[in-house]
C-alpha atoms as a PDB file:
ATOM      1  CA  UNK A   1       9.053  -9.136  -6.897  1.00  0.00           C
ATOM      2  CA  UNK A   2       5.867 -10.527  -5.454  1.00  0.00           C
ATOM      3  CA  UNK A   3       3.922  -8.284  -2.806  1.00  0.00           C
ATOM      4  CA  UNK A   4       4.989 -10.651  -0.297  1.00  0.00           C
ATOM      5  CA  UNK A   5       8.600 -10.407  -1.049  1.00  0.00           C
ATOM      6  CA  UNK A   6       8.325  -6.607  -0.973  1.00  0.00           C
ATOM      7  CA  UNK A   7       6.606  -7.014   2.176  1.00  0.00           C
ATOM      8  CA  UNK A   8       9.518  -8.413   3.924  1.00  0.00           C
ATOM      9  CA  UNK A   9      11.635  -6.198   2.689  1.00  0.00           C
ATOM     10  CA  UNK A  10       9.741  -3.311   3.665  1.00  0.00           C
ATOM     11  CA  UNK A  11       9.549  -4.913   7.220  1.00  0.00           C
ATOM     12  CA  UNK A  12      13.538  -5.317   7.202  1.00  0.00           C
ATOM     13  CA  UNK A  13      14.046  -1.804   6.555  1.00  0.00           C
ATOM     14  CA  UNK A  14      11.665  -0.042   8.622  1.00  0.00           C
ATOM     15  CA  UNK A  15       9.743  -2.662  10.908  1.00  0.00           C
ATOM     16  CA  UNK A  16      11.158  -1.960  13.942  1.00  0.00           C
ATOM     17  CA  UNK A  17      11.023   2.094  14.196  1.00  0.00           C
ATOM     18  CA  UNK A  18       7.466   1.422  12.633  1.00  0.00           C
ATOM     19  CA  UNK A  19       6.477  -1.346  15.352  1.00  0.00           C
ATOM     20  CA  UNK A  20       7.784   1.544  17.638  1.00  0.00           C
ATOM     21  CA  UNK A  21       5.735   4.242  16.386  1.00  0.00           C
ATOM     22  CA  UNK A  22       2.466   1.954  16.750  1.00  0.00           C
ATOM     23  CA  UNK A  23       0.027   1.441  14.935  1.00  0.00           C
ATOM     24  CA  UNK A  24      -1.971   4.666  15.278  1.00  0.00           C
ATOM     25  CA  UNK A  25       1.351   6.852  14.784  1.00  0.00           C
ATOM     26  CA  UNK A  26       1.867   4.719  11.399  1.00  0.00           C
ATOM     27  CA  UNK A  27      -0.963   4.976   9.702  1.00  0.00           C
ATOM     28  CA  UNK A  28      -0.828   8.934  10.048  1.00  0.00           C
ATOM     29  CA  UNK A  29       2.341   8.886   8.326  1.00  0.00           C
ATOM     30  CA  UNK A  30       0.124   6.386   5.740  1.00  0.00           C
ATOM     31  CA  UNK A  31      -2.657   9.236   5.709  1.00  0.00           C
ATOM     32  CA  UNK A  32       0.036  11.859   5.167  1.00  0.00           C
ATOM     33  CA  UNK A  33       1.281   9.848   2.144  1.00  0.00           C
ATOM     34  CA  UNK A  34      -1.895   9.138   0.433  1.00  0.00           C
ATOM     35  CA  UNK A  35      -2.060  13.199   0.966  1.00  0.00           C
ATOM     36  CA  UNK A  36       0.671  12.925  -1.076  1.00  0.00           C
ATOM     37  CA  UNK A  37      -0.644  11.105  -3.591  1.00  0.00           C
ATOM     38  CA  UNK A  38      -3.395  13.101  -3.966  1.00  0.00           C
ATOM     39  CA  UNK A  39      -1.240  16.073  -4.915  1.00  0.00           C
ATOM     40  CA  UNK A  40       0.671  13.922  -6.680  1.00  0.00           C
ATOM     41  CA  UNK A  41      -2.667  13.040  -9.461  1.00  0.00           C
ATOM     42  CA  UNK A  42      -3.780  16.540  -9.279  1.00  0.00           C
ATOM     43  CA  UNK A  43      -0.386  18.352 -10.545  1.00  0.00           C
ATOM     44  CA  UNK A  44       0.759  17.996 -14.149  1.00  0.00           C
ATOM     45  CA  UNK A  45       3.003  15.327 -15.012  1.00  0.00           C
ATOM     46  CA  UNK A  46       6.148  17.556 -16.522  1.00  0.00           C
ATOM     47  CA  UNK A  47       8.420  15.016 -14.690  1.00  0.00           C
ATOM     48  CA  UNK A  48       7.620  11.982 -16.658  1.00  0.00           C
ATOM     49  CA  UNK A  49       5.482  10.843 -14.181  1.00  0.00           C
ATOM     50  CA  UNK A  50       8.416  10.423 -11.741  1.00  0.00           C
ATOM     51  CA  UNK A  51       6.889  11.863  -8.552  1.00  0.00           C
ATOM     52  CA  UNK A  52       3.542  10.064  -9.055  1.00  0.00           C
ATOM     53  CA  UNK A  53       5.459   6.751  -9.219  1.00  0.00           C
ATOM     54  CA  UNK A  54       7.591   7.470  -5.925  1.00  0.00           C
ATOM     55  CA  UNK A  55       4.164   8.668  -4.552  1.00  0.00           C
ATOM     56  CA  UNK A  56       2.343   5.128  -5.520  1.00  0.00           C
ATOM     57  CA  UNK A  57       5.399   3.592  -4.092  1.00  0.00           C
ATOM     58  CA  UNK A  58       5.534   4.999  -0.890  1.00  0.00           C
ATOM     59  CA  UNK A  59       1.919   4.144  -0.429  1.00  0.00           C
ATOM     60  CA  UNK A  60       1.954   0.974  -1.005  1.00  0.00           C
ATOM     61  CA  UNK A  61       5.487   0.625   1.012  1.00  0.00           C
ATOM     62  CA  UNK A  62       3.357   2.391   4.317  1.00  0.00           C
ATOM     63  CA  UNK A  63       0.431  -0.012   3.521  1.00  0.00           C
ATOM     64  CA  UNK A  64       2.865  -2.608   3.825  1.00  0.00           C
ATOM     65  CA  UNK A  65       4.327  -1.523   7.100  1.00  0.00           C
ATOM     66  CA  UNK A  66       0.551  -1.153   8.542  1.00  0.00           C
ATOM     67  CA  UNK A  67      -0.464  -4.913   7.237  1.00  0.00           C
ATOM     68  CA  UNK A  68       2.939  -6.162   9.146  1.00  0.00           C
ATOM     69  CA  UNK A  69       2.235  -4.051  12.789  1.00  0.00           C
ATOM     70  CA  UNK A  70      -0.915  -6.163  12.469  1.00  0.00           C
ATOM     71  CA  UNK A  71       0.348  -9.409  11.513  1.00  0.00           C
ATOM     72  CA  UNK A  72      -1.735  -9.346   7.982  1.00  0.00           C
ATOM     73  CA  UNK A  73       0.213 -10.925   4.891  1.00  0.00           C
ATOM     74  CA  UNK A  74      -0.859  -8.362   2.399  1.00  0.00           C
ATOM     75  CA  UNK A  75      -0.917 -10.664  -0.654  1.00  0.00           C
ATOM     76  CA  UNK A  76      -2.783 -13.274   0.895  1.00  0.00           C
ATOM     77  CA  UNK A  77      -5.206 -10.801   2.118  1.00  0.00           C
ATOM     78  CA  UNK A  78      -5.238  -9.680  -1.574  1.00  0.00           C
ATOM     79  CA  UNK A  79      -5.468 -12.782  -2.833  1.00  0.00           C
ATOM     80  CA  UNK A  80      -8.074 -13.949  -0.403  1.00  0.00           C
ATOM     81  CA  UNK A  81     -10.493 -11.203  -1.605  1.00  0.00           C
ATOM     82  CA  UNK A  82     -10.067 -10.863  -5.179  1.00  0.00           C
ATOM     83  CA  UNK A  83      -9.187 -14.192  -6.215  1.00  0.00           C
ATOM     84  CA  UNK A  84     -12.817 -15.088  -7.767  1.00  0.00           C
ATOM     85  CA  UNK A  85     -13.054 -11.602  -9.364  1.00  0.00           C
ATOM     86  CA  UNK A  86     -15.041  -8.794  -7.824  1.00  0.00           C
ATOM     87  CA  UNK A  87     -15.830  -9.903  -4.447  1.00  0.00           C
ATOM     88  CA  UNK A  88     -19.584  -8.403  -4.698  1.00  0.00           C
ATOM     89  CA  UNK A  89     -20.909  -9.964  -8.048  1.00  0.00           C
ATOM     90  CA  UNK A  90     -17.980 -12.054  -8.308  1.00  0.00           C
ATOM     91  CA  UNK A  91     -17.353 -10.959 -11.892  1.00  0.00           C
ATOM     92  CA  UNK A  92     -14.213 -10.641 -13.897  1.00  0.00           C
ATOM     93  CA  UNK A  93     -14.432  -7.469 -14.836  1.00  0.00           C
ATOM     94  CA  UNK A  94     -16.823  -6.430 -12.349  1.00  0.00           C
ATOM     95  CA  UNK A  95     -20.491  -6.068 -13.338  1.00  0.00           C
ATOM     96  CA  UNK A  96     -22.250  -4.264  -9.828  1.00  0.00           C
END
């Protein structure tokens, strides 16, 4: 699935309670999440990695919802950026 395609389907699921919320109400569920995440890296992985995976996930799936509120295609904005490696030196890998 490309980020695009999980994109929309993030938007068909939740788009229009998130649209309700707002913006500002969304990304502090997106905040809360990469809270998450942090707890997520810091524990010890005795579940396989499970709940860092659904953490990852859910932070990309709010980052998704925030990028549609504003109208942004995330992989184009992605793409955009990084295309030409690091968008500073423009190295592949990176060599700031």
């Amino acid at each position: 699935m490309k980020i695009s395609e999980f994109q929309r389907l993030i938007e068909a699921i939740y788009l229009e309670r998130d649209r309700a919320r707002g913006r500002d109400g969304t990304f502090v569920w997106f905040v809360e999440e990469v809270g998450e995440l942090a707890r997520a890296l810091a524990r010890p992985r005795d579940d396989g990695g499970r709940n860092l995976r659904e953490e990852l996930a859910d932070v990309l799936a709010w980052l998704s919802t925030l990028a549609s509120i504003q109208g942004v295609d995330l992989e184009q904005a992605a793409v955009e950026k990084y295309r030409g490696g690091c968008p500073k030196c423009r190295s592949i890998p990176c060599a700031c």
